[in-house]
N, C-alpha and C. Protein backbone atom coordinates (compact mmCIF):
# COMPACT_ATOMS: atom_id res chain seq x y z
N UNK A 1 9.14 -0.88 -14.88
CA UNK A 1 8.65 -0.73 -13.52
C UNK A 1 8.48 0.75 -13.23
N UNK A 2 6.97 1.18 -12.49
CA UNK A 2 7.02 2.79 -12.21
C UNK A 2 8.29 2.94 -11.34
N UNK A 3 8.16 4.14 -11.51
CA UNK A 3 9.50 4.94 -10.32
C UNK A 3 8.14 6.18 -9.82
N UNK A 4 8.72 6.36 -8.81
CA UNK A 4 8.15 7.52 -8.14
C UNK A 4 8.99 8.45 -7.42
N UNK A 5 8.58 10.15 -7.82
CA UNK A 5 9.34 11.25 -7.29
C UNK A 5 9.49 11.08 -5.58
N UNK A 6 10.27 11.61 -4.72
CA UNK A 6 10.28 11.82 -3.46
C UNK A 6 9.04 11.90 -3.00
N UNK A 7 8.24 13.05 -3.34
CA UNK A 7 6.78 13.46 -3.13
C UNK A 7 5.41 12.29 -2.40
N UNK A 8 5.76 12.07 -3.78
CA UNK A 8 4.63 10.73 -4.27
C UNK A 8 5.33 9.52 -3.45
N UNK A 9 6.47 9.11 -3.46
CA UNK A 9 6.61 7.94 -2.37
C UNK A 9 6.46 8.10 -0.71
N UNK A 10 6.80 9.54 -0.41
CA UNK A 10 6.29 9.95 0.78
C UNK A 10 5.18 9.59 1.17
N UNK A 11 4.62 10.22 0.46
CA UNK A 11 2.78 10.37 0.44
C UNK A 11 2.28 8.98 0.77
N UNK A 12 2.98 7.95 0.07
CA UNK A 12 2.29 6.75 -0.40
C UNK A 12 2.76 6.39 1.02
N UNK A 13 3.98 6.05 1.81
CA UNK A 13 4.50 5.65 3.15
C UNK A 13 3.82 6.34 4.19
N UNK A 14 2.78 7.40 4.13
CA UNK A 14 2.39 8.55 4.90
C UNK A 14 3.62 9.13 5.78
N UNK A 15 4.60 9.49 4.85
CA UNK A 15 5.47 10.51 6.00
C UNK A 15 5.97 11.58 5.13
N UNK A 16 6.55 12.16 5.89
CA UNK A 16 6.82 13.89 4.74
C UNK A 16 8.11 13.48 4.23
N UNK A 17 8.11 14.14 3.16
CA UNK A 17 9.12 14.71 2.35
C UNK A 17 10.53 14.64 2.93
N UNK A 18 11.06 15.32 3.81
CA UNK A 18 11.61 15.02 4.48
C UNK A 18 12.70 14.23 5.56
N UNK A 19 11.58 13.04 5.64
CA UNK A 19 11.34 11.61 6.59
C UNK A 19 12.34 10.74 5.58
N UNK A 20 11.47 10.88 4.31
CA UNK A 20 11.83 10.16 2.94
C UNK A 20 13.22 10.82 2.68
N UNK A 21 13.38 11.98 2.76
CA UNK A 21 14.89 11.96 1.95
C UNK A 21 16.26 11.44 3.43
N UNK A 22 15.48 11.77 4.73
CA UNK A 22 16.68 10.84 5.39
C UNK A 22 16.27 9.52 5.09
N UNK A 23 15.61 8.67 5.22
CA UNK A 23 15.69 7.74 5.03
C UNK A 23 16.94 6.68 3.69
N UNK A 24 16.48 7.92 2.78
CA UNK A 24 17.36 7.57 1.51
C UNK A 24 18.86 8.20 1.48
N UNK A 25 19.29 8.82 2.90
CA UNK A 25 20.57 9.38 2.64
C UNK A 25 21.14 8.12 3.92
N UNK A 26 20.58 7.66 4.62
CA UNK A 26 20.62 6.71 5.88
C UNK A 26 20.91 5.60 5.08
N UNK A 27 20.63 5.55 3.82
CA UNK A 27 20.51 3.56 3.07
C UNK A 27 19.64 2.94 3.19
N UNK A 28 18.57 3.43 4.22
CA UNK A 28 17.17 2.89 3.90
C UNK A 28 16.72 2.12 3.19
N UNK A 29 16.81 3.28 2.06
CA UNK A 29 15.62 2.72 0.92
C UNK A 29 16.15 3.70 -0.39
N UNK A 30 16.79 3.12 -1.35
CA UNK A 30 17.40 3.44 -2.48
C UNK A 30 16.74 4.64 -3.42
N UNK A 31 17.48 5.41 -3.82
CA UNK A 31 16.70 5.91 -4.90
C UNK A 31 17.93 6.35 -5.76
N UNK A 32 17.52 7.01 -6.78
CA UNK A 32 18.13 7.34 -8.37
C UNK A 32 18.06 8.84 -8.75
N UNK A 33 18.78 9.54 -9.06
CA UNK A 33 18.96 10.89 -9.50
C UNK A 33 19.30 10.98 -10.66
N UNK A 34 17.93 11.54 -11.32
CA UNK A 34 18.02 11.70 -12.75
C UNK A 34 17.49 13.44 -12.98
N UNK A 35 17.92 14.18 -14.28
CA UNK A 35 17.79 15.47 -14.16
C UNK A 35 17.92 16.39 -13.03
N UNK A 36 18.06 15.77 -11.74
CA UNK A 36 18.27 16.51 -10.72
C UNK A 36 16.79 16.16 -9.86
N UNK A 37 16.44 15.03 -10.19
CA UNK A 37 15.20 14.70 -9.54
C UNK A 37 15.75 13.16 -8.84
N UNK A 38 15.24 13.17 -7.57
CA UNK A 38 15.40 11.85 -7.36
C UNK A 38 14.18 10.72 -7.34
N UNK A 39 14.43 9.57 -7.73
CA UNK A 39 13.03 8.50 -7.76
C UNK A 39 13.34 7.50 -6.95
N UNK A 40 12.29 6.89 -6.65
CA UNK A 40 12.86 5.49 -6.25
C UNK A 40 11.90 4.36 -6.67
N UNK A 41 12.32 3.62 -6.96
CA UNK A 41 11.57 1.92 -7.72
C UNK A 41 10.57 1.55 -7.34
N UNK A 42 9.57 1.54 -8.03
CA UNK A 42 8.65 1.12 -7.39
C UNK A 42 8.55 -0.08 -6.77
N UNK A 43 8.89 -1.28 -7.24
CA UNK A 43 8.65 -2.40 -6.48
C UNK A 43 10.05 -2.61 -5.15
N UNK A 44 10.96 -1.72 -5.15
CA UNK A 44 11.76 -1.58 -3.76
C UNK A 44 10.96 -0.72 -3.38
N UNK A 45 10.13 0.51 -3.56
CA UNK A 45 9.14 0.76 -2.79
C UNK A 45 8.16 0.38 -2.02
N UNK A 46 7.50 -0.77 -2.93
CA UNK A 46 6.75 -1.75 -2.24
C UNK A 46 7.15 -2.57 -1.18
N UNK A 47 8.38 -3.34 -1.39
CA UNK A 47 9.10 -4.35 -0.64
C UNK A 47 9.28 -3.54 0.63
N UNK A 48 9.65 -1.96 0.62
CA UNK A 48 9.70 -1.24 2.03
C UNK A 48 8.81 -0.86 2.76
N UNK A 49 7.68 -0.66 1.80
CA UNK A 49 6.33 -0.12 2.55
C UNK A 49 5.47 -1.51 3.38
N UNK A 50 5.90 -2.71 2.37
CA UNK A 50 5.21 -3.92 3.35
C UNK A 50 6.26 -3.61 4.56
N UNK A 51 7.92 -3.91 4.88
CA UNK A 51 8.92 -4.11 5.96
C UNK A 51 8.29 -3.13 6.45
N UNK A 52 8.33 -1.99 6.32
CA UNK A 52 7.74 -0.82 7.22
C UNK A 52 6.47 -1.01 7.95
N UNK A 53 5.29 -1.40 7.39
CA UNK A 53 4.17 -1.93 8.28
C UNK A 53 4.07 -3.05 9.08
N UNK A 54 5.07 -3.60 8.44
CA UNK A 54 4.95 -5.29 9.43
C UNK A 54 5.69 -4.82 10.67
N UNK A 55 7.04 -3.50 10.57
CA UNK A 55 7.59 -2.92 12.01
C UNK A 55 6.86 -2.18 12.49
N UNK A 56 5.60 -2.12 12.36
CA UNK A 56 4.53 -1.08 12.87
C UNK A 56 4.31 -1.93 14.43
N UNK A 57 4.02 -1.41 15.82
CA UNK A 57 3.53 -2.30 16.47
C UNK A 57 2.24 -1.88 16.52
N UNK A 58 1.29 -3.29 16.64
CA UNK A 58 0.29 -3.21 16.87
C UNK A 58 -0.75 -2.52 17.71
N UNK A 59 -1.63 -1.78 17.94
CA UNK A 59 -2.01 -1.55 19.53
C UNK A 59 -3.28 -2.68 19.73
N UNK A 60 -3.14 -3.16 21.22
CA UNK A 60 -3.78 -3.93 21.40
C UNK A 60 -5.82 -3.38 21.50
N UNK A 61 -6.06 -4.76 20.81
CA UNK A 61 -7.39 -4.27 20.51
C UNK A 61 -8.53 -2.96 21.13
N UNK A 62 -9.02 -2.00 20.93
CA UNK A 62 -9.88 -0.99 21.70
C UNK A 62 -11.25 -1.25 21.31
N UNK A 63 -11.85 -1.05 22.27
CA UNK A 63 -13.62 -0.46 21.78
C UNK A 63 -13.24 0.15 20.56
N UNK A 64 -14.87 -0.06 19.83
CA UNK A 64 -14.49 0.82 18.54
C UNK A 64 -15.33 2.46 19.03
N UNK A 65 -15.43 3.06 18.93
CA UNK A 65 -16.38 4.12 19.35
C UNK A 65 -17.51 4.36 18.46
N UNK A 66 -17.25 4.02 16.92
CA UNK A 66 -17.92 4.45 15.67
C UNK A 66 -16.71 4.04 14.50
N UNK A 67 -17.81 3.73 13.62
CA UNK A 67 -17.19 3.37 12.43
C UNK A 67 -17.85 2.91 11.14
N UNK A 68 -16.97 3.65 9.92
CA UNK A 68 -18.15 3.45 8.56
C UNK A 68 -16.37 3.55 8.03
N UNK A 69 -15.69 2.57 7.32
CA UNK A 69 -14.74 3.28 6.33
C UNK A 69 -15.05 3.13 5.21
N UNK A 70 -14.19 4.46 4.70
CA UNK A 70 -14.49 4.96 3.22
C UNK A 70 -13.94 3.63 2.21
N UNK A 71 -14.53 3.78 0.92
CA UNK A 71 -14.58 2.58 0.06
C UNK A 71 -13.81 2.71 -0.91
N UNK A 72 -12.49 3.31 -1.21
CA UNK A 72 -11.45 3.38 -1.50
C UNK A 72 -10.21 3.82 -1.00
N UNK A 73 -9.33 2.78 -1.29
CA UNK A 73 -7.96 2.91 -0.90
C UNK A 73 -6.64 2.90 -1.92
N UNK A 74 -6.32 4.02 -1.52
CA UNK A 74 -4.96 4.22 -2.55
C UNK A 74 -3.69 3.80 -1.75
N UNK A 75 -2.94 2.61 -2.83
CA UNK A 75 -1.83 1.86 -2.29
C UNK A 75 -1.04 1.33 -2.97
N UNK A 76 -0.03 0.36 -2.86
CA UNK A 76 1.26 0.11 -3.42
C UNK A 76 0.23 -1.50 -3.86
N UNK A 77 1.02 -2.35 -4.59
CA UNK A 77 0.82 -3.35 -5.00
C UNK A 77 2.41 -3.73 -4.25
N UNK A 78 2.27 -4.84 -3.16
CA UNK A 78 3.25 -5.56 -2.67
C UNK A 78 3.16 -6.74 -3.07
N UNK A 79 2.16 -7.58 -3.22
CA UNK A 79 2.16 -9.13 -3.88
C UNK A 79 1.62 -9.32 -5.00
N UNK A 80 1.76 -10.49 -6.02
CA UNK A 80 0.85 -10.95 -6.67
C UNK A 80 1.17 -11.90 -6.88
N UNK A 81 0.32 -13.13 -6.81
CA UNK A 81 0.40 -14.73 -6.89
C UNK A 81 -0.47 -14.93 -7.73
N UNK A 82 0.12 -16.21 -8.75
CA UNK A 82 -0.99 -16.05 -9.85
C UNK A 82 -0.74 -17.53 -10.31
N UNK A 83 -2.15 -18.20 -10.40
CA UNK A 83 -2.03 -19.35 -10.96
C UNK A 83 -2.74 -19.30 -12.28
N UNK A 84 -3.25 -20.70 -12.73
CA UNK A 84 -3.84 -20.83 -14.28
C UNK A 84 -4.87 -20.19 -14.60
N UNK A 85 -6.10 -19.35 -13.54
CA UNK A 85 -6.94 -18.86 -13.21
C UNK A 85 -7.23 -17.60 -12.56
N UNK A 86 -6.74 -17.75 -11.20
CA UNK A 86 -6.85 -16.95 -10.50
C UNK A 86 -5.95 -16.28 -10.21
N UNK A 87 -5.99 -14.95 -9.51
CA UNK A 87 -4.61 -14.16 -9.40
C UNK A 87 -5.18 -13.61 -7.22
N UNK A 88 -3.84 -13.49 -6.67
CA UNK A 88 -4.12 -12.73 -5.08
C UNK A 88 -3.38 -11.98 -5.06
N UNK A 89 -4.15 -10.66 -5.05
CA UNK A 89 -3.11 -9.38 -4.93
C UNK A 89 -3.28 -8.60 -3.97
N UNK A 90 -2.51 -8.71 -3.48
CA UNK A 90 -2.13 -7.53 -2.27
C UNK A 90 -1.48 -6.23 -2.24
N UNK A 91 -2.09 -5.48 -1.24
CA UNK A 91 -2.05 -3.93 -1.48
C UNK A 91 -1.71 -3.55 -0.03
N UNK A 92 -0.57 -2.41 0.07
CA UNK A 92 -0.68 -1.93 1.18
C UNK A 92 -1.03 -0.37 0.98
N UNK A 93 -2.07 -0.07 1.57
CA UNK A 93 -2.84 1.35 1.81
C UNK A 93 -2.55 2.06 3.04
N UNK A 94 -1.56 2.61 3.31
CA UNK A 94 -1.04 3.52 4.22
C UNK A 94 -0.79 2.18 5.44
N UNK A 95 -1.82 2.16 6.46
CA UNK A 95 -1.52 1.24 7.67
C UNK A 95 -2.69 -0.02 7.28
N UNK A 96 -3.06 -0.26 6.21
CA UNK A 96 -3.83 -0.89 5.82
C UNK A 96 -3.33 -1.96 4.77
N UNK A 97 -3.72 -3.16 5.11
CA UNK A 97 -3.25 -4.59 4.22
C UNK A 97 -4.37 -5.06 3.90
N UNK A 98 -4.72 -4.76 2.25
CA UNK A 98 -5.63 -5.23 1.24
C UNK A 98 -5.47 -6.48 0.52
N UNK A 99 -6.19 -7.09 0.39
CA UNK A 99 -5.81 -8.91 -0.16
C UNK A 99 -6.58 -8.58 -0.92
N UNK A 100 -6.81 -8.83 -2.18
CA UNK A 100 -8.42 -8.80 -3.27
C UNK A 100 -8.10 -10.07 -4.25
N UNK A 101 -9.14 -10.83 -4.49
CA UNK A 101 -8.61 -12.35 -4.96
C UNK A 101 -9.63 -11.60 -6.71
N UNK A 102 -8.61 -12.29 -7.66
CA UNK A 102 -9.48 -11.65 -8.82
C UNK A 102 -8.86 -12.77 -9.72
N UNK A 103 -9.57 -13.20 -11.58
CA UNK A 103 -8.74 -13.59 -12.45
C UNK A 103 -7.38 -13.46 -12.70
N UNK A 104 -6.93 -14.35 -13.21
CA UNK A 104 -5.48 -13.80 -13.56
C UNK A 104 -5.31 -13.15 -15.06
N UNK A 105 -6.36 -12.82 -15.44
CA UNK A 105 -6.69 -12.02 -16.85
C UNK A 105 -7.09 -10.56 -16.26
N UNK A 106 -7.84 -10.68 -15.58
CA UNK A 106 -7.93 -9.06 -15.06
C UNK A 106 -6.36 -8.70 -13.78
N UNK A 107 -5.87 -9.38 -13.71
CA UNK A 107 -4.51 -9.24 -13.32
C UNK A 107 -3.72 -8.97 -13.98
N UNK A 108 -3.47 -9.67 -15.34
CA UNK A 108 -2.26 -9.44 -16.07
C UNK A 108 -3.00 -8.27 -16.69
N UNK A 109 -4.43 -7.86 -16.75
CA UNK A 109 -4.68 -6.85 -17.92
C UNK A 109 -4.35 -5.65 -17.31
N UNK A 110 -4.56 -5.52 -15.61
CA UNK A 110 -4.41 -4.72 -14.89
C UNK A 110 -2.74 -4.23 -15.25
N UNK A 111 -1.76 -4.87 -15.38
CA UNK A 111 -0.59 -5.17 -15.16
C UNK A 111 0.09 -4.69 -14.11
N UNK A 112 -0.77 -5.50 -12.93
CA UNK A 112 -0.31 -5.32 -11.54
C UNK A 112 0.46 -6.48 -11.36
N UNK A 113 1.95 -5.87 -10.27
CA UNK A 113 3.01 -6.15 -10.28
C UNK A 113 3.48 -5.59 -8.98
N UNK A 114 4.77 -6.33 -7.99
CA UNK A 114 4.76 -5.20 -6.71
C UNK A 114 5.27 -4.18 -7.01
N UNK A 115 5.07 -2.80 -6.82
CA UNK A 115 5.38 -1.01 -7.09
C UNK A 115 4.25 -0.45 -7.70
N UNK A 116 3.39 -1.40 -8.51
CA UNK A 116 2.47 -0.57 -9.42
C UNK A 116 1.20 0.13 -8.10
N UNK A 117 1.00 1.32 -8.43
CA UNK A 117 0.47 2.09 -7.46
C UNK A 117 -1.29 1.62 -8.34
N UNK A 118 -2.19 1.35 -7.41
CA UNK A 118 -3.18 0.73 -7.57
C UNK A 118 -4.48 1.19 -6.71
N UNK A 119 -5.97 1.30 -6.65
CA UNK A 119 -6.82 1.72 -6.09
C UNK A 119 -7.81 0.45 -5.70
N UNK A 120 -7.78 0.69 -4.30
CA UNK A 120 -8.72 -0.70 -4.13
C UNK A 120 -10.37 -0.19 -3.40
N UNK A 121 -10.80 -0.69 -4.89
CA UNK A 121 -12.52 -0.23 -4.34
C UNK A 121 -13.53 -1.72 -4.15
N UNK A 122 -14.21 -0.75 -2.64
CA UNK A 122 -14.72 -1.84 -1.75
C UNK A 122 -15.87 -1.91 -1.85
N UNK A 123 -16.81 -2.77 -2.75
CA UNK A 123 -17.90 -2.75 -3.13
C UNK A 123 -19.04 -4.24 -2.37
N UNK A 124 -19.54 -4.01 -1.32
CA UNK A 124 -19.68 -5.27 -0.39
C UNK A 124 -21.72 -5.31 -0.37
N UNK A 125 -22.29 -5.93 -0.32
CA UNK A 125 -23.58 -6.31 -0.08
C UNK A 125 -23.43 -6.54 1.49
N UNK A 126 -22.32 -6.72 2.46
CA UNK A 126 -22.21 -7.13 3.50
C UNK A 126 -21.27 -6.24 4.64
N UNK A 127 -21.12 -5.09 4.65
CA UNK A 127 -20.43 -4.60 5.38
C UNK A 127 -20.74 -4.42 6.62
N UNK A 128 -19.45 -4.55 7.77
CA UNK A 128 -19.95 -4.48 9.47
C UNK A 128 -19.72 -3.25 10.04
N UNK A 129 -20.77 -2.79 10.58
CA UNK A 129 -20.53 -1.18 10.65
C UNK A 129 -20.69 -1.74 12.69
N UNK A 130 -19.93 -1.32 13.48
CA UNK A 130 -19.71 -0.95 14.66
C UNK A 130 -20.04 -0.15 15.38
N UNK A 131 -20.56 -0.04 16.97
CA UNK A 131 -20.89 0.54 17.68
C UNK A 131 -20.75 0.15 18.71
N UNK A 132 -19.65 0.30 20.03
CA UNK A 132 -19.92 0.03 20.93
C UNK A 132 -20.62 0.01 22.54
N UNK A 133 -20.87 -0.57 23.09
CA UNK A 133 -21.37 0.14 24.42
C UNK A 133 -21.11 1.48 24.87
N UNK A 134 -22.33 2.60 24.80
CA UNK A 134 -21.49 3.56 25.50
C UNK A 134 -21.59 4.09 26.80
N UNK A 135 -21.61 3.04 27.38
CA UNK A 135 -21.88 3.37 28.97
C UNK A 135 -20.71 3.20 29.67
């Protein structure tokens, strides 16, 4: 299973350096000191970064003003369900929850798993681009 430096799990939770090492002196969220470096697990990384967004509160819906999002997202692998065929993997990308339904051969080849840090590119014939009233 990856491990990831302080740095890099920060980054991935979007909070500083910092944030992350109280968190891990609080009991938070575990990590390991090796050479004088600390890591923490990737898939208890994952398991915290989903708990952490699901305690996000929502804000209730706004006008959009404008909108085009960018077509990649860098994120944790929190699920993967996999039957004789198909595989559903889920990704959390900062405040963002990615579902992408794929084989379970390009799953296992992937060897995505929850912690494995993963890129989800959004390749659509159909995307809804927004604009609201601006009066």
């Amino acid at each position: 299973m990856p491990e990831y430096r302080v740095k890099q799990a920060a980054d991935l939770l979007g909070v500083s350096d910092d944030t992350l090492r109280r968190w891990i002196e609080q009991g938070r969220l575990a990590a390991t000191t090796s050479a004088g470096r600390q890591t923490v697990d990737g898939a208890e990384l994952a398991a915290f970064a989903h708990a952490l967004a699901a305690d996000v509160p929502r804000p209730a819906p706004m006008p959009v003003v404008s909108e085009s999002a960018r077509n990649r997202f860098v994120g944790l692998v929190t699920n993967v369900i996999r039957d004789t065929v198909m595989a559903q993997v889920e990704m959390q990308c900062g405040p963002h929850r990615i579902v992408s339904l794929m084989s379970r051969e390009a799953a296992d080849d992937l060897g995505l798993e929850p912690g494995v840090l993963a890129i989800a590119a959004v390749k659509s014939t159909n995307v809804v681009v927004e604009v609201p009233d601006r009066a």
